[in-house]
Protein backbone atom coordinates (compact mmCIF):
# COMPACT_ATOMS: atom_id res chain seq x y z
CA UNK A 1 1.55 -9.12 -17.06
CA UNK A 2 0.73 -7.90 -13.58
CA UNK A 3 -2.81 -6.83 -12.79
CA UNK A 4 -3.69 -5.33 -9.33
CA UNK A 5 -6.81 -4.43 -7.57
CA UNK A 6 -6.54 -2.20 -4.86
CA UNK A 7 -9.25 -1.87 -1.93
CA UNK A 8 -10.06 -1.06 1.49
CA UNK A 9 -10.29 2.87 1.39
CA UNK A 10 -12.56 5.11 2.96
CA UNK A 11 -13.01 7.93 5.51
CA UNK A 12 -11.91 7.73 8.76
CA UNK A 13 -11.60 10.46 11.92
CA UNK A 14 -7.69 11.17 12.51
CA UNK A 15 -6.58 8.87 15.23
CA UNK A 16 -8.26 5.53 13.26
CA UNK A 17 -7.10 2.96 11.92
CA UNK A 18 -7.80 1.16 8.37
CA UNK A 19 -6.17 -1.41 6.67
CA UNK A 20 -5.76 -1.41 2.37
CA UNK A 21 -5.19 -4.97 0.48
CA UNK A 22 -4.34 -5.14 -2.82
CA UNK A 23 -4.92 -8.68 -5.38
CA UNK A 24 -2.32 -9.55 -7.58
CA UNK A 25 -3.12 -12.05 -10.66
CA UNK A 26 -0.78 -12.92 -13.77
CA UNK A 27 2.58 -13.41 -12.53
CA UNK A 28 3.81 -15.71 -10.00
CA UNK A 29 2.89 -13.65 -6.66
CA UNK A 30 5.66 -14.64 -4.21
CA UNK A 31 8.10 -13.81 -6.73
CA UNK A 32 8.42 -10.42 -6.82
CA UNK A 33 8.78 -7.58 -4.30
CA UNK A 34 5.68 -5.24 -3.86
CA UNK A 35 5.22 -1.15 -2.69
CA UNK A 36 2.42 0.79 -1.57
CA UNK A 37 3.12 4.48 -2.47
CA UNK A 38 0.52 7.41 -2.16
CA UNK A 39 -0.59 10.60 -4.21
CA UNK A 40 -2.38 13.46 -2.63
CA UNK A 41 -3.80 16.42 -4.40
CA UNK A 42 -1.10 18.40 -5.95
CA UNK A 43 1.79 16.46 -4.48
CA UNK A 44 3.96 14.12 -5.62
CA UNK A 45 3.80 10.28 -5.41
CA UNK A 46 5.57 9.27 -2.71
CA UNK A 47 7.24 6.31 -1.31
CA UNK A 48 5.46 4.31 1.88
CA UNK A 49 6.18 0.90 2.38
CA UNK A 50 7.75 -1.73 0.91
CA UNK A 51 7.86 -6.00 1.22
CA UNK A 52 10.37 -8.47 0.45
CA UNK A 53 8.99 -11.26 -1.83
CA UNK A 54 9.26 -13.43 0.96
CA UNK A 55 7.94 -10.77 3.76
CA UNK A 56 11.05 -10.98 5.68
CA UNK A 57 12.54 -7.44 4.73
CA UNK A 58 10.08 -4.19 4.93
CA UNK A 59 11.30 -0.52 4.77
CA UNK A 60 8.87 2.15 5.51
CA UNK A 61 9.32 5.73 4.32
CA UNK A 62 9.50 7.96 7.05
CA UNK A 63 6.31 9.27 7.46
CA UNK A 64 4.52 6.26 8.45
CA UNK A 65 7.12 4.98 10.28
CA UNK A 66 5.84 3.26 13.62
CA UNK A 67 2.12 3.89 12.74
CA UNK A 68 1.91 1.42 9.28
CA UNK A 69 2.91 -2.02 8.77
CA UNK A 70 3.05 -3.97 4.96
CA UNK A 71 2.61 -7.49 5.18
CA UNK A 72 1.69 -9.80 2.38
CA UNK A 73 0.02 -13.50 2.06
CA UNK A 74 1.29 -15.19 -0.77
CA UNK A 75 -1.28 -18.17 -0.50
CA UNK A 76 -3.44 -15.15 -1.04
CA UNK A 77 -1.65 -13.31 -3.64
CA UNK A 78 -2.55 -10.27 -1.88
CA UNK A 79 -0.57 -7.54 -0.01
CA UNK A 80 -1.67 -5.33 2.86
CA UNK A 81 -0.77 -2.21 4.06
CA UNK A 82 -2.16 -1.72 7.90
CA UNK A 83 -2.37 1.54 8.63
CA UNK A 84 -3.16 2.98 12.68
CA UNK A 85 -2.84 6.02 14.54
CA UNK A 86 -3.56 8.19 11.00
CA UNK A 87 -3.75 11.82 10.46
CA UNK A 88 -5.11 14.40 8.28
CA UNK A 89 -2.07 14.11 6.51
CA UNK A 90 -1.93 10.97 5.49
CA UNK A 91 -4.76 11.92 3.04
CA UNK A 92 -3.92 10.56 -0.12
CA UNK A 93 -4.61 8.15 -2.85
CA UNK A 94 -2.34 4.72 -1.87
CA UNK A 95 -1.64 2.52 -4.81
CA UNK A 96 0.16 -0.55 -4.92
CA UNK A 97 3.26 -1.87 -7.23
CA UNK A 98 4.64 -5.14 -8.01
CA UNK A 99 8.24 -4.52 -8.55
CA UNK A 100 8.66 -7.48 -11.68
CA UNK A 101 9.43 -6.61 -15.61
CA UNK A 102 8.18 -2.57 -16.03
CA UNK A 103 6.42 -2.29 -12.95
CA UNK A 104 2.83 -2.55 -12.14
CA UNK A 105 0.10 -0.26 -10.79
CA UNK A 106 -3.09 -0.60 -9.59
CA UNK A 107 -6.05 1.83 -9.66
CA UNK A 108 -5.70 3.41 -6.34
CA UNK A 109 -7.67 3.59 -3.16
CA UNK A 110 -8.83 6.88 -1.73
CA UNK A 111 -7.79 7.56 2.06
CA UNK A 112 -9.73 10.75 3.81
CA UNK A 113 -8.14 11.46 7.16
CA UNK A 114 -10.75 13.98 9.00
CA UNK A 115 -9.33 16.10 11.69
C-alpha cells in the first residue's frame, strides 16, 4: 500500500509560478517511479511529468515542456512538480501516482490559472 497526499495548489495570475509536492508513506519511496498527471473540467486525465526512482530520467508531456520541472527527495519521500511561466490552460486538477503494484493516486490539488 501506497498512500499520497497531494498539496501546494491555489490560484495564481497566468504568467506565475507555483510549485505542488506530494508525500508518499507505505512503500519504500525511492523504489518506485512517480507521475504527476492533471484533470480539468470535462477533459481527460492527462499525462505531465514523470521521475525516475532515482531522479535521473524525467519525461514531460508536451504541454509543459520547458515551463515545469518534476524532481523528487527521497530522504523526504516526497515528489515535486515546479511549475513557472503558467497559463489559463494549465487549469486543472494535478494528482500524483506512484508507479509500484496497481498504481497509486492521491486526492488531487486544484490549479486556477487567471488570465
Amino acid at each position: 500500500q501506497v498512500q499520497l497526499v497531494e498539496s501546494g495548489g491555489g490560484l495564481v495570475q497566468a504568467g506565475g509560478s507555483l510549485r505542488l509536492s506530494c508525500a508518499a508513506s507505505g512503500r519504500t519511496f525511492s523504489s518506485y517511479s512517480m507521475n504527476w498527471f492533471r484533470q480539468a473540467p470535462g477533459k481527460e486525465r492527462e499525462f505531465v511529468a514523470t521521475i525516475s526512482w532515482d531522479g535521473r530520467t524525467t519525461v514531460y508531456g508536451d504541454s509543459v515542456k520547458g515551463r515545469f520541472a518534476i524532481v523528487r527527495d527521497n530522504a523526504k519521500n516526497t515528489v515535486y512538480l515546479q511549475m513557472n511561466s503558467l497559463k489559463p490552460e494549465d487549469t486543472a486538477v494535478y494528482y500524483c501516482n506512484a508507479n509500484i503494484g496497481p498504481g497509486y493516486w492521491g486526492q488531487g490539488t486544484q490549479v486556477t490559472v487567471s488570465s
